[in-house]
Protein backbone atom coordinates (compact mmCIF):
# COMPACT_ATOMS: atom_id res chain seq x y z
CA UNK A 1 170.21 60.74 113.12
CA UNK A 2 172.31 58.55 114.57
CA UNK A 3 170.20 58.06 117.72
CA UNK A 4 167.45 56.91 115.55
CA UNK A 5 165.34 54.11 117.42
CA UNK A 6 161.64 53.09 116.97
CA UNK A 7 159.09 52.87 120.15
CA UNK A 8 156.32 51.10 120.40
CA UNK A 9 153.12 52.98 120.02
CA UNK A 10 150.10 52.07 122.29
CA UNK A 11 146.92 52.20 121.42
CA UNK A 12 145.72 55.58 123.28
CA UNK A 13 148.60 57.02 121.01
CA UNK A 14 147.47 56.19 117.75
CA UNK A 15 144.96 58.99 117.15
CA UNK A 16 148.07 61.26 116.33
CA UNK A 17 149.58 59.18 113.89
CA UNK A 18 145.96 58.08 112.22
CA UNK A 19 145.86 61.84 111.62
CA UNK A 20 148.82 62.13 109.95
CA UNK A 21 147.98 58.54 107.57
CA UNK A 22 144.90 60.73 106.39
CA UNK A 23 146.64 63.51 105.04
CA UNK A 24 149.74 60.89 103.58
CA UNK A 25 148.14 58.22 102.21
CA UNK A 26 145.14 57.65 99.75
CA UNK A 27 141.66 56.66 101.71
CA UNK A 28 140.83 53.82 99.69
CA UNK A 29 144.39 52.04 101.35
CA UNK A 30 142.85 52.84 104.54
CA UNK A 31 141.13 51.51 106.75
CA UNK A 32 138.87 53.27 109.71
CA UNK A 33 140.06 54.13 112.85
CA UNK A 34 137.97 51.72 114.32
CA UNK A 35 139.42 48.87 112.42
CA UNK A 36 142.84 50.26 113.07
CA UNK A 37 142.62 50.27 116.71
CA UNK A 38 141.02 46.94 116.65
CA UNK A 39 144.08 45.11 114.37
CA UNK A 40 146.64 46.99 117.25
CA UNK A 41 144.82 46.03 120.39
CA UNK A 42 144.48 42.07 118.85
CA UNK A 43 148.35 42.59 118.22
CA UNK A 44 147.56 42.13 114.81
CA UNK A 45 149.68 45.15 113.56
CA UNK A 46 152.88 46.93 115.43
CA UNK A 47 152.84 50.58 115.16
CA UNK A 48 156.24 52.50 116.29
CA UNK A 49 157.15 55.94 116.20
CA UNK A 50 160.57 56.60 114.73
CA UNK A 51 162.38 58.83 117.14
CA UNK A 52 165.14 60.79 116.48
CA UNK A 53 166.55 62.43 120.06
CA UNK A 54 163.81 63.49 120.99
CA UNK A 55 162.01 64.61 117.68
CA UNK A 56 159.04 62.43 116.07
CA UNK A 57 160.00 61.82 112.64
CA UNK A 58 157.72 59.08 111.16
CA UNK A 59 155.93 55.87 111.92
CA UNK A 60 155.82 52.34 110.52
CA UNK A 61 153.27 49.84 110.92
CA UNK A 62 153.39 46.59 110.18
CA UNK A 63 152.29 42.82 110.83
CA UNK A 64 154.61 40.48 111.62
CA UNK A 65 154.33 37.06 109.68
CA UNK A 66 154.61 33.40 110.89
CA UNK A 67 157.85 32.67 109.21
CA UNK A 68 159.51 36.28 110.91
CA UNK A 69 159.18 38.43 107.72
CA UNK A 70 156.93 41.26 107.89
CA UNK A 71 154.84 43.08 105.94
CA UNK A 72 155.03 46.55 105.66
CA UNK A 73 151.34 48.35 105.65
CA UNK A 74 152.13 51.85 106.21
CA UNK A 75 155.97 54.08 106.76
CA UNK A 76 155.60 57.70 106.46
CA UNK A 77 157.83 60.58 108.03
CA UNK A 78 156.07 63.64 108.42
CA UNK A 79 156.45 66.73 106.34
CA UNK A 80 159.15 68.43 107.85
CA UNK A 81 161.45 65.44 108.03
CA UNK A 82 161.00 64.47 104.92
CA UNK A 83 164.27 63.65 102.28
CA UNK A 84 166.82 63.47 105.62
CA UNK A 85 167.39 59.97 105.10
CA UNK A 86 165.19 58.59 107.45
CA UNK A 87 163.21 56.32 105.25
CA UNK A 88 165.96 54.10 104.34
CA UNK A 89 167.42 54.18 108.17
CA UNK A 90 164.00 53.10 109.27
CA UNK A 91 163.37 50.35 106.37
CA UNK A 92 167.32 49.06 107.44
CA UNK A 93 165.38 48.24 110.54
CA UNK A 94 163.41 46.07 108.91
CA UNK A 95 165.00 43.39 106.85
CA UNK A 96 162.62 40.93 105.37
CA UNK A 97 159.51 42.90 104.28
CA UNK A 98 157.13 42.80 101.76
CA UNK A 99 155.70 46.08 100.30
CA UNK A 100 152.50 46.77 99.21
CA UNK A 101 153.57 49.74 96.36
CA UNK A 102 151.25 51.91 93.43
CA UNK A 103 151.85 50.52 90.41
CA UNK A 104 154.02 53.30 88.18
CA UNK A 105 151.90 55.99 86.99
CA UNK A 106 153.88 58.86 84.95
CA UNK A 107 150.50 61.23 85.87
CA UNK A 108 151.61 60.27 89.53
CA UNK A 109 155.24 61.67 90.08
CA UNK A 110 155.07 60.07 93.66
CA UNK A 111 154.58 56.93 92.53
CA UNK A 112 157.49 56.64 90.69
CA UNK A 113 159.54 58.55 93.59
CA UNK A 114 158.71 55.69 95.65
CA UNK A 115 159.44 52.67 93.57
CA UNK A 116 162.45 54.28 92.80
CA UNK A 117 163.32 54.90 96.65
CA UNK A 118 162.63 50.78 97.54
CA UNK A 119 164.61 49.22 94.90
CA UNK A 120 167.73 52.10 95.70
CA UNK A 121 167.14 49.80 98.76
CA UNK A 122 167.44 46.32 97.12
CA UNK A 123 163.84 45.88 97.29
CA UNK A 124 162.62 43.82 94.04
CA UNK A 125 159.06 43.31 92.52
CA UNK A 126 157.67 40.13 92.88
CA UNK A 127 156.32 38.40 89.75
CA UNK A 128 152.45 38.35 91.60
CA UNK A 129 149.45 39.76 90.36
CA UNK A 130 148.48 41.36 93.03
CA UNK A 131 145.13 43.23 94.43
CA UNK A 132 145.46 45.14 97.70
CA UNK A 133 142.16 44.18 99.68
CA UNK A 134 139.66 47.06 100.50
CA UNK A 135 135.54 47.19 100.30
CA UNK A 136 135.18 48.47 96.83
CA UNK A 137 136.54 45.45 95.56
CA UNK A 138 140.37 46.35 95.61
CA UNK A 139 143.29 47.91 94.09
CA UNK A 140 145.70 46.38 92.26
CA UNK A 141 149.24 47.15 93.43
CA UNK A 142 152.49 45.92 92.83
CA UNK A 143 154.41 43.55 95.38
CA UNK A 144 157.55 44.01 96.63
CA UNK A 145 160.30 42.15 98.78
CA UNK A 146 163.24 43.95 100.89
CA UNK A 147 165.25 40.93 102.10
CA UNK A 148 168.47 38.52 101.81
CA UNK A 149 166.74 36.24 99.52
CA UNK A 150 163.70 36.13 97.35
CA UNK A 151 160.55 33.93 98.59
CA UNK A 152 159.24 31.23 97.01
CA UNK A 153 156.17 31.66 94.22
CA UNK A 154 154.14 28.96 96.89
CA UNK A 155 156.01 31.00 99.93
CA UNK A 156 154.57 34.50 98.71
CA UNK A 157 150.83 32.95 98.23
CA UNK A 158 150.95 31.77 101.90
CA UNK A 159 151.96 35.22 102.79
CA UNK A 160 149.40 36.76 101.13
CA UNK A 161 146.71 34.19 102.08
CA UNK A 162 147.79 34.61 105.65
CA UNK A 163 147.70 38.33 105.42
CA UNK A 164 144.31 37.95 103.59
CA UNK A 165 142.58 35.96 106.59
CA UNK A 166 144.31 38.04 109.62
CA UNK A 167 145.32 41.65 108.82
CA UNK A 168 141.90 41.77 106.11
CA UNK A 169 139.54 39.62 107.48
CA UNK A 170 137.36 42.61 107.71
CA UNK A 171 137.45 43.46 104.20
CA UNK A 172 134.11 42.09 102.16
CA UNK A 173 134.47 39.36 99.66
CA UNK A 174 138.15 38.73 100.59
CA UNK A 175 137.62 35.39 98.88
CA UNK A 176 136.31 36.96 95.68
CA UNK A 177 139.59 39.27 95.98
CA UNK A 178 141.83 36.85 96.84
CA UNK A 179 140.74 34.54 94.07
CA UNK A 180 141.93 37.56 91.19
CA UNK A 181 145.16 36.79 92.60
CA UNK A 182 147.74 34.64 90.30
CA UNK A 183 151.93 34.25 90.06
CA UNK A 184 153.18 35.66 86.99
C-alpha cells in the first residue's frame, strides 16, 4: 500500500466508476450520469482513481473550493479492498475537506461505521444545519470538517453557498433549499 497514488480520471473513464457509485451509494445522493459528466468536463469536480501498484482500489471525487479546501462528494473503495486501510491513506491525501455524512441511524449500522471511521480521522461535525441538495427537496445530513483548524460559522456558509451555486446549480429550488439552512 505503500505505492498508493491517485490519477486523474478523464471523462471517457468515468462510466466504470459511475457503475460502481450505483451499487455504493444511495440514488437520492446521486446525481445522473449526465450531470456527472457535465460537472467533470466544466472542471467542476476532480475524479481520481486510487491506485495501488497496479490494482484499482477506490475513487474520490471532489470539488475544489476558492479558499483551497475541498469538499469531498463521493470516496468509495470497491468491495474487495475494502477494511485494508485505504480509506484513511486516501482521506490523508486530502487535508482540508468537508464531508457531506448520514446523520446516525442505529437501524443503519453503516452509518454509524462511517461517522465513526471520519472522526478516528480527526474529522469533527460542524455545528450547521445542514440539507444536502437533490430534486425532491433534499436530505438533511450532517457536516463535517477534516483539517488543521476549524472554519469559521460565516466561512462554512460561503462554502456551502458556493457549493450551492456551482457543484448544485442543477438541483431545483436550490434557493428554497439553501434557505432551510442555519448555524447551530
Amino acid at each position: 500500500m505503500k505505492d498508493l497514488k491517485l490519477e486523474k480520471v478523464n471523462i471517457y473513464d468515468f462510466s466504470n466508476i459511475y457503475d460502481d457509485m450505483l451499487q455504493q451509494f444511495p440514488p437520492g445522493e446521486l446525481k445522473s450520469y449526465e450531470a456527472f459528466k457535465k460537472l467533470l468536463s466544466d472542471g467542476i469536480l476532480k475524479c481520481y482513481k486510487a491506485v495501488d501498484n497496479t490494482d484499482e482500489v477506490g475513487y474520490v471525487i471532489y470539488t475544489e473550493l476558492k479558499n483551497g479546501d475541498k469538499w469531498l462528494e463521493y470516496i468509495a473503495i470497491k468491495k474487495e479492498f475494502q477494511s485494508k486501510g485505504y480509506g484513511r491513506k486516501i482521506l490523508a491525501l486530502l487535508n482540508n475537506c468537508y464531508m457531506e455524512v448520514e446523520k446516525p441511524d442505529e437501524k443503519l449500522p453503516d452509518t454509524l461505521r462511517r461517522i465513526k471511521f471520519y472522526t478516528s480521522l480527526g474529522a469533527k461535525r460542524l455545528d450547521v444545519n445542514y440539507i444536502y441538495p437533490n430534486n425532491t427537496g433534499g436530505l438533511p445530513m450532517d457536516l463535517y470538517y477534516l483539517g488543521d483548524s476549524t472554519p469559521s460559522k460565516a466561512g462554512v456558509m460561503d462554502t456551502i453557498s458556493e457549493i450551492f451555486t456551482g457543484l448544485h446549480s442543477d438541483v431545483k429550488n436550490i434557493d428554497k433549499i439553501f434557505n432551510k439552512i442555519s448555524m447551530v
